[in-house]
PDB file of N, CA and C in Angstrom:
ATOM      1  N   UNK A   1       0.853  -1.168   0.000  1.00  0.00           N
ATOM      2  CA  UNK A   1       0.000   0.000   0.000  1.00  0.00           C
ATOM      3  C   UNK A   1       0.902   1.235   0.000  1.00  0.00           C
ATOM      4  N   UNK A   2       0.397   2.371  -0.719  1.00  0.00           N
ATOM      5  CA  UNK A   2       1.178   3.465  -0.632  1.00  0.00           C
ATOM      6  C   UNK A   2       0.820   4.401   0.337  1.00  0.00           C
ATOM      7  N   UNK A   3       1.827   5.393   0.651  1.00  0.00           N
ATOM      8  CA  UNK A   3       1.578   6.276   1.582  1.00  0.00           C
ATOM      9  C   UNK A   3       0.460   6.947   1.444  1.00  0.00           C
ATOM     10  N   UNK A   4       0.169   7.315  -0.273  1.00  0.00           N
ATOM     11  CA  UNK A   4      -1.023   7.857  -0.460  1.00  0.00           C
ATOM     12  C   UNK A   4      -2.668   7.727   0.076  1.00  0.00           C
ATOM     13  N   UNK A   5      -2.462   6.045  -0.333  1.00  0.00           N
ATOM     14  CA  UNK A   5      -3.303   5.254  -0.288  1.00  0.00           C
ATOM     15  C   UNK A   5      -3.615   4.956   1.210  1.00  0.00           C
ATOM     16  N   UNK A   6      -2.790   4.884   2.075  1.00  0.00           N
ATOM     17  CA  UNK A   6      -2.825   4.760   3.455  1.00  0.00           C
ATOM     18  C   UNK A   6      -3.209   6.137   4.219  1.00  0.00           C
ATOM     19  N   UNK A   7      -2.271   7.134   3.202  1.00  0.00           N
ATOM     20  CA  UNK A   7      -3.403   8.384   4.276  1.00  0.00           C
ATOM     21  C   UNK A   7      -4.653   8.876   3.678  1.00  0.00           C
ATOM     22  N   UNK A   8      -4.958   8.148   2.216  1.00  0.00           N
ATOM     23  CA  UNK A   8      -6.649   8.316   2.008  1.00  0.00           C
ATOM     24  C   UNK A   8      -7.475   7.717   3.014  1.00  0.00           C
ATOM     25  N   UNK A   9      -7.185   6.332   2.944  1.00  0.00           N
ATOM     26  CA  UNK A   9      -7.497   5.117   3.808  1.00  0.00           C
ATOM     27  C   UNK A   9      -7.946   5.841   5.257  1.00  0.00           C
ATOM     28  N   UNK A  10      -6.862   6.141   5.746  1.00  0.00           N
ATOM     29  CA  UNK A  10      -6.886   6.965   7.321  1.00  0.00           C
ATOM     30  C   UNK A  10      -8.094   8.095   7.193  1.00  0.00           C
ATOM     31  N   UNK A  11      -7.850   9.362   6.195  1.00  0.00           N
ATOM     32  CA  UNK A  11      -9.043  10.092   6.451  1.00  0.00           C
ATOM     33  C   UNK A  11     -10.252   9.527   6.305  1.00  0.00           C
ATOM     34  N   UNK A  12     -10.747   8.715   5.360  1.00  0.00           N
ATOM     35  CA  UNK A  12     -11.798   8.123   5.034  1.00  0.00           C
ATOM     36  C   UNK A  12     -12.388   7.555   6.569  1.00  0.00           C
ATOM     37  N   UNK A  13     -11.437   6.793   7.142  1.00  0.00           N
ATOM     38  CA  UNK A  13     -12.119   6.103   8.334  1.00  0.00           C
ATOM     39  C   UNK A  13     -11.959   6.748   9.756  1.00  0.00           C
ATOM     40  N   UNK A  14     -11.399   7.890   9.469  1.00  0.00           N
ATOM     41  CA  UNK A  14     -11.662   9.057  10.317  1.00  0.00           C
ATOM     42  C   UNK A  14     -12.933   9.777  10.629  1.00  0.00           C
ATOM     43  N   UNK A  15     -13.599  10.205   9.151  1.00  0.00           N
ATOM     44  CA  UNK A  15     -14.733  10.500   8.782  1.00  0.00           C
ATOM     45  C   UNK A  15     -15.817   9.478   9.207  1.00  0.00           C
ATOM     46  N   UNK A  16     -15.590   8.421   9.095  1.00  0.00           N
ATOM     47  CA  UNK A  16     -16.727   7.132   9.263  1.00  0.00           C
ATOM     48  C   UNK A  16     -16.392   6.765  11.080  1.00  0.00           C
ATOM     49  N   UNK A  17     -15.580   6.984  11.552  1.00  0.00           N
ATOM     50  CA  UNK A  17     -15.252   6.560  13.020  1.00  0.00           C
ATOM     51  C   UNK A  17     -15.921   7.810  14.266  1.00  0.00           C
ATOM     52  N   UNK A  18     -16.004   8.998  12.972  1.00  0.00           N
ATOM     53  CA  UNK A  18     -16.146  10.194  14.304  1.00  0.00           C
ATOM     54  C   UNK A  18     -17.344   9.693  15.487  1.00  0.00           C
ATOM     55  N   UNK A  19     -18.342   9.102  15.086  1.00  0.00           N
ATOM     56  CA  UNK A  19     -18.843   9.060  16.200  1.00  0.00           C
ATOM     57  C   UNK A  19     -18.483   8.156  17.340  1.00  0.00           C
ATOM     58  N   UNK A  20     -17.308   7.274  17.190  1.00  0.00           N
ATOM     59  CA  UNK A  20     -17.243   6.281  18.005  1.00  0.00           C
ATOM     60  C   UNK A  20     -15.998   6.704  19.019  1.00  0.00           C
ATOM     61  N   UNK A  21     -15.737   7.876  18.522  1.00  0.00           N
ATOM     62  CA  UNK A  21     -14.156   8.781  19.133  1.00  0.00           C
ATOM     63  C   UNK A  21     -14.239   8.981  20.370  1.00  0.00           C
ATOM     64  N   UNK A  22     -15.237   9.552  21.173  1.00  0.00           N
ATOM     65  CA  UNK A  22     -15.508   9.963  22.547  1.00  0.00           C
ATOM     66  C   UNK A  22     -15.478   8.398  23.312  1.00  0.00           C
ATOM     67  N   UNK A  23     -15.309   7.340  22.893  1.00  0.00           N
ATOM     68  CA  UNK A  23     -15.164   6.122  24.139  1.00  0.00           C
ATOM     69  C   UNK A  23     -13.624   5.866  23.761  1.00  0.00           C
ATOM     70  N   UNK A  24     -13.072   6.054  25.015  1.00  0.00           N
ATOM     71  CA  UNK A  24     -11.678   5.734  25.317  1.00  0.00           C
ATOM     72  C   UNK A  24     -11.205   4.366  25.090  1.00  0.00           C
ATOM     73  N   UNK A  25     -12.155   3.460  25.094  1.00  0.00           N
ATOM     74  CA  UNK A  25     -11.547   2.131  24.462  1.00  0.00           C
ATOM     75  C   UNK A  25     -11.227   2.435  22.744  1.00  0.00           C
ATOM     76  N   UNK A  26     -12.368   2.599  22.223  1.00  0.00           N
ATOM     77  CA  UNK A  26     -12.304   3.078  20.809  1.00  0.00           C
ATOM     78  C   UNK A  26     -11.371   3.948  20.499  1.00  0.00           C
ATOM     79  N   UNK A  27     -10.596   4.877  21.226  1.00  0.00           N
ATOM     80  CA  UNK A  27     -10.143   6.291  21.273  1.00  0.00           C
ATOM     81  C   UNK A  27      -8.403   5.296  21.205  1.00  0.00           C
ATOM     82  N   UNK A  28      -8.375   4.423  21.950  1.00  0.00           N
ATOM     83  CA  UNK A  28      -6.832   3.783  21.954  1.00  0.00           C
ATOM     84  C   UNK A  28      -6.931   2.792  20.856  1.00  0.00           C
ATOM     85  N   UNK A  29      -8.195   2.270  20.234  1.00  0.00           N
ATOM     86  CA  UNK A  29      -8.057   1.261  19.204  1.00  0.00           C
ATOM     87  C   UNK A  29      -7.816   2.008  17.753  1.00  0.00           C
ATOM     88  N   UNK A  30      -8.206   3.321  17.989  1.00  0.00           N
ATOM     89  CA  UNK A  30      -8.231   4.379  16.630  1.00  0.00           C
ATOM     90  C   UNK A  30      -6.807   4.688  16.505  1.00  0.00           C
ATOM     91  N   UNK A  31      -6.220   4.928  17.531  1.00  0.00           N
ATOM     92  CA  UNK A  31      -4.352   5.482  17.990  1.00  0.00           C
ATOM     93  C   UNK A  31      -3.769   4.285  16.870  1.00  0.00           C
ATOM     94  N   UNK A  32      -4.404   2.834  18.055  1.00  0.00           N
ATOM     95  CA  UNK A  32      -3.315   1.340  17.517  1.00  0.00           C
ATOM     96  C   UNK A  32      -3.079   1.202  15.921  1.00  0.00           C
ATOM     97  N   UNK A  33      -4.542   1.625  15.818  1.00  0.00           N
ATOM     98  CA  UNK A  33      -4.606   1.357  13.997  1.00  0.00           C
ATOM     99  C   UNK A  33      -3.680   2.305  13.369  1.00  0.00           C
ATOM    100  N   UNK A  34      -3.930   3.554  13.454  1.00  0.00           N
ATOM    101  CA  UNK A  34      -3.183   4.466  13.053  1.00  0.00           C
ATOM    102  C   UNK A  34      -1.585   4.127  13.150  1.00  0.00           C
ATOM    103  N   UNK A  35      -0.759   3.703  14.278  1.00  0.00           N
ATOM    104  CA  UNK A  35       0.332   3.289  14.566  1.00  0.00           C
ATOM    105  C   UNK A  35       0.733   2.357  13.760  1.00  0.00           C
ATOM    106  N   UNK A  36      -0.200   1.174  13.060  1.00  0.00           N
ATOM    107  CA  UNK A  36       0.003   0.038  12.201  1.00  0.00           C
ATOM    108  C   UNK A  36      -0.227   0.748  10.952  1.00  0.00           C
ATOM    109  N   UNK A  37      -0.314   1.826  10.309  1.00  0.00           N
ATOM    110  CA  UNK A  37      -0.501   2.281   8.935  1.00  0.00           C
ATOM    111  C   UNK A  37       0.352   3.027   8.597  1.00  0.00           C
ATOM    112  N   UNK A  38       1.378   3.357   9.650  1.00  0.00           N
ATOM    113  CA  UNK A  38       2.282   4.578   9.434  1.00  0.00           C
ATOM    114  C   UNK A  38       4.241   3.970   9.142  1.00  0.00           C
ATOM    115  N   UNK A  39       4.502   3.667   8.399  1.00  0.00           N
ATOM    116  CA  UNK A  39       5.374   2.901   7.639  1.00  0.00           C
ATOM    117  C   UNK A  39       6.998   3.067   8.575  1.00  0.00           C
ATOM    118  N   UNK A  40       6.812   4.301   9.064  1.00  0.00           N
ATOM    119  CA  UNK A  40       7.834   4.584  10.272  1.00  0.00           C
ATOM    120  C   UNK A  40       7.862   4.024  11.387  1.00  0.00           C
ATOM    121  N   UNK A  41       6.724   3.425  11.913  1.00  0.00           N
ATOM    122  CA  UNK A  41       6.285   2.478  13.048  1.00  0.00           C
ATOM    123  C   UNK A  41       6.361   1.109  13.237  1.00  0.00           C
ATOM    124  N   UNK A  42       6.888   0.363  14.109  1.00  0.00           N
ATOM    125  CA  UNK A  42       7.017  -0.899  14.225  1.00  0.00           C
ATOM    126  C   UNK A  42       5.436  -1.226  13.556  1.00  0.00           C
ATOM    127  N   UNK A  43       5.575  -2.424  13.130  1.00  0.00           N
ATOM    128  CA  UNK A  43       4.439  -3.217  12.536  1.00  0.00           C
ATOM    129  C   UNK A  43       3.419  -3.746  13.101  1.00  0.00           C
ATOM    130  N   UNK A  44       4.307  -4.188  14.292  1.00  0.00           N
ATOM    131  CA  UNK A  44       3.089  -4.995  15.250  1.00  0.00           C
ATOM    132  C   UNK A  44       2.695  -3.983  16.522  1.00  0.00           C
ATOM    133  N   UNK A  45       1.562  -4.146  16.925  1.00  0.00           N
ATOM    134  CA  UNK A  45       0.823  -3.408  17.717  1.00  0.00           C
ATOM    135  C   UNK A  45       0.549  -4.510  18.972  1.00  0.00           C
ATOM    136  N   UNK A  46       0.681  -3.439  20.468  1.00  0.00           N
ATOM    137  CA  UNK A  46       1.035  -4.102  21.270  1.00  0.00           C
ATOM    138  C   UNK A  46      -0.713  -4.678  21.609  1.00  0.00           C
ATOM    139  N   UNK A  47      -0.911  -5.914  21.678  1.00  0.00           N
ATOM    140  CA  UNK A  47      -2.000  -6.863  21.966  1.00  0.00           C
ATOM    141  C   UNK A  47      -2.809  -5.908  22.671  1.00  0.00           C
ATOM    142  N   UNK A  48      -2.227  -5.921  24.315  1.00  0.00           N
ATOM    143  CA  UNK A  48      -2.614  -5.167  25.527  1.00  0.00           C
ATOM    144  C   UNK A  48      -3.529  -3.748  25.297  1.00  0.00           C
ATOM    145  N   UNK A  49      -2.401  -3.030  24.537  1.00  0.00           N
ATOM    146  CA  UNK A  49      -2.592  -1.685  24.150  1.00  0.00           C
ATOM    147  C   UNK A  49      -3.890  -1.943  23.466  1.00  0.00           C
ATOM    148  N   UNK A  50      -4.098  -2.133  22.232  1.00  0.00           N
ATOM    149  CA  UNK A  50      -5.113  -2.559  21.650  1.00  0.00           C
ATOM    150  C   UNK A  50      -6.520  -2.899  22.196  1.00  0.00           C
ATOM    151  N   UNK A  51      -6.548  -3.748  23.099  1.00  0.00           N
ATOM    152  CA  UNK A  51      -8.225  -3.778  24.093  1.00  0.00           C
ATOM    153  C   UNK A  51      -8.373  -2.898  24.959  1.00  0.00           C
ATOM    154  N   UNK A  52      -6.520  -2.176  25.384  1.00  0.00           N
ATOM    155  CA  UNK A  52      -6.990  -1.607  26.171  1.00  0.00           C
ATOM    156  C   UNK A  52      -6.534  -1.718  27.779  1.00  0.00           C
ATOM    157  N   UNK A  53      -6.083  -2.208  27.733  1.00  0.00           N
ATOM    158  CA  UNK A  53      -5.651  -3.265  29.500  1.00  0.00           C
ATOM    159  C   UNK A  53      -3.740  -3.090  29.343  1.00  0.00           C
ATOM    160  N   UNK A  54      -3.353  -3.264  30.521  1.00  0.00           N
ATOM    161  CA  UNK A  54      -1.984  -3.833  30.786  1.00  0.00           C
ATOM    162  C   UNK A  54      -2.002  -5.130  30.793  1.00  0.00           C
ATOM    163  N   UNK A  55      -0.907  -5.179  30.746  1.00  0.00           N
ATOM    164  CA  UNK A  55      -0.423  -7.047  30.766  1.00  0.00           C
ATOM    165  C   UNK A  55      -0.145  -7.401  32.222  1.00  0.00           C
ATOM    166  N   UNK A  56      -0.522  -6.566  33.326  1.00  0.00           N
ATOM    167  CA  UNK A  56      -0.899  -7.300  34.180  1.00  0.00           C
ATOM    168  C   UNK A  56      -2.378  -7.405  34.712  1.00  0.00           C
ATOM    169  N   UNK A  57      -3.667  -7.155  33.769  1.00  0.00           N
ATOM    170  CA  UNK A  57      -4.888  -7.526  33.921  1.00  0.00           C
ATOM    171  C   UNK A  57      -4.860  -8.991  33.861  1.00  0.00           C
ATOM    172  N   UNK A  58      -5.818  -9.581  34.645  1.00  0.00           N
ATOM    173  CA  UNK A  58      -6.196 -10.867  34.937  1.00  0.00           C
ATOM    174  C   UNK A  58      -7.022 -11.144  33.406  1.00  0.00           C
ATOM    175  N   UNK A  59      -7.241 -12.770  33.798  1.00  0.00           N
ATOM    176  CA  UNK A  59      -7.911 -13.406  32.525  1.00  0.00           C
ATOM    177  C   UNK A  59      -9.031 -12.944  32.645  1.00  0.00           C
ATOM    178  N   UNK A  60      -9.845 -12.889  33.797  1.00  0.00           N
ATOM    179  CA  UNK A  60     -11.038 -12.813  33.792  1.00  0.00           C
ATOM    180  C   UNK A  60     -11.562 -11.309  33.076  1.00  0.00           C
ATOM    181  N   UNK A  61     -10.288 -10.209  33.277  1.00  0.00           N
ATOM    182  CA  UNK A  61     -10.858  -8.740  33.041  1.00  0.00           C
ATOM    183  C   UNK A  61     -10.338  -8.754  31.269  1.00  0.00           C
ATOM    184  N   UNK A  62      -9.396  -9.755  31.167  1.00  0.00           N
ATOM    185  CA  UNK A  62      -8.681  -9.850  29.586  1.00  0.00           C
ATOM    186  C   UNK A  62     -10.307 -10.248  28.330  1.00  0.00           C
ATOM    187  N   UNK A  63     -10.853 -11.056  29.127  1.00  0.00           N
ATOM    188  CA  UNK A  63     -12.041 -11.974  28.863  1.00  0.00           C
ATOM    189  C   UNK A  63     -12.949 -10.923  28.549  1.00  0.00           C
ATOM    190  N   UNK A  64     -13.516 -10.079  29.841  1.00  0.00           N
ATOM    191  CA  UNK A  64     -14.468  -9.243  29.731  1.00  0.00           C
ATOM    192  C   UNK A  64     -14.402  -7.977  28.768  1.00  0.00           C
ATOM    193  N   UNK A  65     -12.650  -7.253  28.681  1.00  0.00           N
ATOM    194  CA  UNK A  65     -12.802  -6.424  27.662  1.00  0.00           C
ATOM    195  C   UNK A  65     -13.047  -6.874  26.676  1.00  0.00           C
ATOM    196  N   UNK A  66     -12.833  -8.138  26.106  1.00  0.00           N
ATOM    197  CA  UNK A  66     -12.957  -8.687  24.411  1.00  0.00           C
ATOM    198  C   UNK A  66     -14.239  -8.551  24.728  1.00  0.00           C
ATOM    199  N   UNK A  67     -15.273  -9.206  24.755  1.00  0.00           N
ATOM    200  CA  UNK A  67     -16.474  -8.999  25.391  1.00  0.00           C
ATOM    201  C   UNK A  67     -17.839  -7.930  24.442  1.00  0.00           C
ATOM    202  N   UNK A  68     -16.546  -6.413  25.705  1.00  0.00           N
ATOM    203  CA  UNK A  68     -17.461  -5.493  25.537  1.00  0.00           C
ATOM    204  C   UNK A  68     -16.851  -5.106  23.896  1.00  0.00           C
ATOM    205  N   UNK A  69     -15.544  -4.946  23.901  1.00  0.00           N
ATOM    206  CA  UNK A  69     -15.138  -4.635  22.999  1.00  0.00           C
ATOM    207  C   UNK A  69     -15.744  -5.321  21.006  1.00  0.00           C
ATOM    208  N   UNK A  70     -16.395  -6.607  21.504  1.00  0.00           N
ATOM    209  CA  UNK A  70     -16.754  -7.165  20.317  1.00  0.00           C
ATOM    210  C   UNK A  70     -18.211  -6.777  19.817  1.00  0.00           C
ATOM    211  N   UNK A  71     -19.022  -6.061  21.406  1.00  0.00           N
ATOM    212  CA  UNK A  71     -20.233  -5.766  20.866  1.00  0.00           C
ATOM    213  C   UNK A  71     -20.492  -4.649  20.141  1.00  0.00           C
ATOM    214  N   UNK A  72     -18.939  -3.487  20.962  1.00  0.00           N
ATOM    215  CA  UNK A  72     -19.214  -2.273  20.484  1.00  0.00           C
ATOM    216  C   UNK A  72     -18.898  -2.214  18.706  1.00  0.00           C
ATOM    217  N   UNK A  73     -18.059  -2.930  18.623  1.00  0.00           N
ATOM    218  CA  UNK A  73     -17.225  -3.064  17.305  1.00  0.00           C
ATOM    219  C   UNK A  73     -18.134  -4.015  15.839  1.00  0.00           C
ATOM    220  N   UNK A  74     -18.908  -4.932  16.336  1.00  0.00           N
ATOM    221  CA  UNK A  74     -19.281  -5.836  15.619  1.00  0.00           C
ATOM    222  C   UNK A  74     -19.862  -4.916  14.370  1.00  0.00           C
ATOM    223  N   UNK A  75     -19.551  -5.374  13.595  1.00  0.00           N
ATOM    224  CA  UNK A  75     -20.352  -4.829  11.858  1.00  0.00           C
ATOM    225  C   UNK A  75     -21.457  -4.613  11.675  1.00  0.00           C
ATOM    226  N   UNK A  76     -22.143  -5.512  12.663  1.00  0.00           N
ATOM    227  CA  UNK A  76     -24.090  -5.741  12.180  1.00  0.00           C
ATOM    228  C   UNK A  76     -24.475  -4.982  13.308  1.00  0.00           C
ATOM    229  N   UNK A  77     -23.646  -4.024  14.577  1.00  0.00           N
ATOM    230  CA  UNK A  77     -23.986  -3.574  15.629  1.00  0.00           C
ATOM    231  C   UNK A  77     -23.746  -2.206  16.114  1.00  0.00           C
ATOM    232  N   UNK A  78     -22.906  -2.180  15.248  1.00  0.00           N
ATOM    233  CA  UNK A  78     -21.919  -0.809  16.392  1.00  0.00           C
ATOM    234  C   UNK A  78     -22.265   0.299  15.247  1.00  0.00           C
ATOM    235  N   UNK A  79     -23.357   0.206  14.639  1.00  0.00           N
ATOM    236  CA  UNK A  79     -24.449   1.740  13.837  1.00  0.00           C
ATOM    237  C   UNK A  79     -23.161   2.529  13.099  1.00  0.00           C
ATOM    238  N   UNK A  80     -22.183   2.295  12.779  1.00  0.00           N
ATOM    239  CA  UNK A  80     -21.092   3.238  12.369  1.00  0.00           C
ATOM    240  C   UNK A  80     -20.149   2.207  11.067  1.00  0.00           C
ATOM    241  N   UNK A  81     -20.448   2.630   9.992  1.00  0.00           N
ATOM    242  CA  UNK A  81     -19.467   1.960   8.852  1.00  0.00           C
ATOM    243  C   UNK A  81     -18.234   1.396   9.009  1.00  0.00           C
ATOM    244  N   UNK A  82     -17.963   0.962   8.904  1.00  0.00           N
ATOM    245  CA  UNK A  82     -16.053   1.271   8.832  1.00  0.00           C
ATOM    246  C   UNK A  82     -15.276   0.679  10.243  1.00  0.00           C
ATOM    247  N   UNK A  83     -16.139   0.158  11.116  1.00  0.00           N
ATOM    248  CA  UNK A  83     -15.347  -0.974  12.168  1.00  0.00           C
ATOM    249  C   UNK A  83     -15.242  -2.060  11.550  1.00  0.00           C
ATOM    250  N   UNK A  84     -14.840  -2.612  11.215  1.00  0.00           N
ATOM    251  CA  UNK A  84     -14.772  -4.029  10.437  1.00  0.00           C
ATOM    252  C   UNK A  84     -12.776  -4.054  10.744  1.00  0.00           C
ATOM    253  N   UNK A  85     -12.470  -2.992  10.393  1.00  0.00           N
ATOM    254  CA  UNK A  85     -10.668  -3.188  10.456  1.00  0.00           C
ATOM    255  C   UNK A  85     -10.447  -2.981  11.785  1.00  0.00           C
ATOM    256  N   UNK A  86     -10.891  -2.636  12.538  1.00  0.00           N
ATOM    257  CA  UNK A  86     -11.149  -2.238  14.402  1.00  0.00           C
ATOM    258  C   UNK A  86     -11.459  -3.634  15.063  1.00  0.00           C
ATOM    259  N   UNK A  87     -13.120  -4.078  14.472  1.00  0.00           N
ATOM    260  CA  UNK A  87     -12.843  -5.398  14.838  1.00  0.00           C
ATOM    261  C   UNK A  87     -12.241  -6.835  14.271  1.00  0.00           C
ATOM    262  N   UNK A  88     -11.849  -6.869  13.241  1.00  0.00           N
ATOM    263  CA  UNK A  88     -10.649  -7.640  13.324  1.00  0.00           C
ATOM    264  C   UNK A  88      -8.988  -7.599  14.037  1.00  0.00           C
ATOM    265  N   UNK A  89      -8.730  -6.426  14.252  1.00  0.00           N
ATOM    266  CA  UNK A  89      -7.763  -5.882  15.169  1.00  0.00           C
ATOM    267  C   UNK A  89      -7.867  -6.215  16.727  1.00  0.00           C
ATOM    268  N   UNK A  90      -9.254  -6.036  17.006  1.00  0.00           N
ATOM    269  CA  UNK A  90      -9.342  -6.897  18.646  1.00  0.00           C
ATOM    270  C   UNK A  90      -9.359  -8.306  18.373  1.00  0.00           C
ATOM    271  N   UNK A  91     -10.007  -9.132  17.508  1.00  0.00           N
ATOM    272  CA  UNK A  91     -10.061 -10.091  17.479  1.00  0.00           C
ATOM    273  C   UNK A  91      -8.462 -10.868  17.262  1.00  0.00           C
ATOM    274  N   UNK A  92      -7.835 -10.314  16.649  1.00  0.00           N
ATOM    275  CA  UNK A  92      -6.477 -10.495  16.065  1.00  0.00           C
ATOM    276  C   UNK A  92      -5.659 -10.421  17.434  1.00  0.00           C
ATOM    277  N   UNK A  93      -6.007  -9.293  18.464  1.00  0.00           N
ATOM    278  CA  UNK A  93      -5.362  -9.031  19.518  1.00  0.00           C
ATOM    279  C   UNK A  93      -5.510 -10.051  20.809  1.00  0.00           C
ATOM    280  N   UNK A  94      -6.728 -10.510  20.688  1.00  0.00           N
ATOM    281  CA  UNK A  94      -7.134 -11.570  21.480  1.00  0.00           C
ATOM    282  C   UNK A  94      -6.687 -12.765  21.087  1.00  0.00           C
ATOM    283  N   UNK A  95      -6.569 -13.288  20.326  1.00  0.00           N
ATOM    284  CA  UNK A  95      -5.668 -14.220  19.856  1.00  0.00           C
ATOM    285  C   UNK A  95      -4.764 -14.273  19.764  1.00  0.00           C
ATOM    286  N   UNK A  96      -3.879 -13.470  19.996  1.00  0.00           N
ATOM    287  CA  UNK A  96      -2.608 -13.516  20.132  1.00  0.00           C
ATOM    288  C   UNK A  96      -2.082 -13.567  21.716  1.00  0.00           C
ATOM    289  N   UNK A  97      -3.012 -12.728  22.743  1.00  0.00           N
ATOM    290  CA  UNK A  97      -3.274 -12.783  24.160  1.00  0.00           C
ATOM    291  C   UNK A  97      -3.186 -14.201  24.470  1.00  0.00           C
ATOM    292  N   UNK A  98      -4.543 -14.731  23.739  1.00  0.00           N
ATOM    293  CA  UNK A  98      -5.042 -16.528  24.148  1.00  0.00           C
ATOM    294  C   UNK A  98      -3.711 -17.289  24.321  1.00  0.00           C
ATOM    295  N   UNK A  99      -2.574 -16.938  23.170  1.00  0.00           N
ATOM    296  CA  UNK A  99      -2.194 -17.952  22.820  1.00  0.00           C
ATOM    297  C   UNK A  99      -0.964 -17.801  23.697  1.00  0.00           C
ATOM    298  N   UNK A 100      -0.604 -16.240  24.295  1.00  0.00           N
ATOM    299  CA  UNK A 100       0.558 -16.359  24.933  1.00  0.00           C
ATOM    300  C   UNK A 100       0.406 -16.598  26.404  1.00  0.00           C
ATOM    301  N   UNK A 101      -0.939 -16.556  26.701  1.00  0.00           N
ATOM    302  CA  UNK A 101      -1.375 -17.042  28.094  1.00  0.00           C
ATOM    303  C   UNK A 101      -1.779 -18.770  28.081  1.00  0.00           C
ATOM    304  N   UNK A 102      -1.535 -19.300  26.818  1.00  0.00           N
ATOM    305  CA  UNK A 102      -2.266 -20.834  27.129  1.00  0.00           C
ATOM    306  C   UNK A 102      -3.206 -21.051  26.997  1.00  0.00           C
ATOM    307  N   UNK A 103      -4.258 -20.638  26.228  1.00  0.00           N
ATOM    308  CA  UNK A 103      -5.863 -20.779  26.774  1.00  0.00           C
ATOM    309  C   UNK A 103      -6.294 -21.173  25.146  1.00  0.00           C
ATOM    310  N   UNK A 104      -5.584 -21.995  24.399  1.00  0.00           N
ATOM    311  CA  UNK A 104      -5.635 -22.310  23.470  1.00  0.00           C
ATOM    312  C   UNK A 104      -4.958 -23.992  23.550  1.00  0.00           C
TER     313      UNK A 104
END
């Protein structure tokens, strides 16, 4: 992808995200993405960062942000275009969590 193309990409889902900006979970998942599009930036995005939590939250609170995080985000739910790359990004993030905690 080109830089171009990546900062069309970015405004476009800027425009389609504004209403979801004011929740601070959403508000650090909008940052993560942004951080993964910007070619100067490490590639991978930190799991944690991403839902939202430190890596010393328990399973049970690791559990519950995916949770909330999947209802707000879901495609057929969250009334706002353009989460679909948001929620594959938690989902992506949770799986990678699962797998370094064992729960796989």
């Amino acid at each position: 992808m080109t830089d171009a193309t990546a900062e069309m990409m970015s405004g476009w889902l800027n425009q389609m995200l504004e209403g979801l900006r004011n929740d601070p979970v959403i508000g650090e998942l909008w940052s993560a993405m942004k951080a993964e599009t910007q070619p100067h930036l490490h590639a991978a995005v930190d799991s944690y960062r991403v839902i939202g939590l430190d890596k010393t939250a328990t399973d049970d609170q690791v559990k519950k942000r995916y949770r909330e995080l999947m209802v707000k985000l879901h495609p057929d739910t969250a009334g706002v275009k353009g989460t679909e790359f948001l929620f594959q990004l938690v989902m992506g993030a949770y799986q990678q969590i699962s797998k370094e905690r064992g729960w796989r």
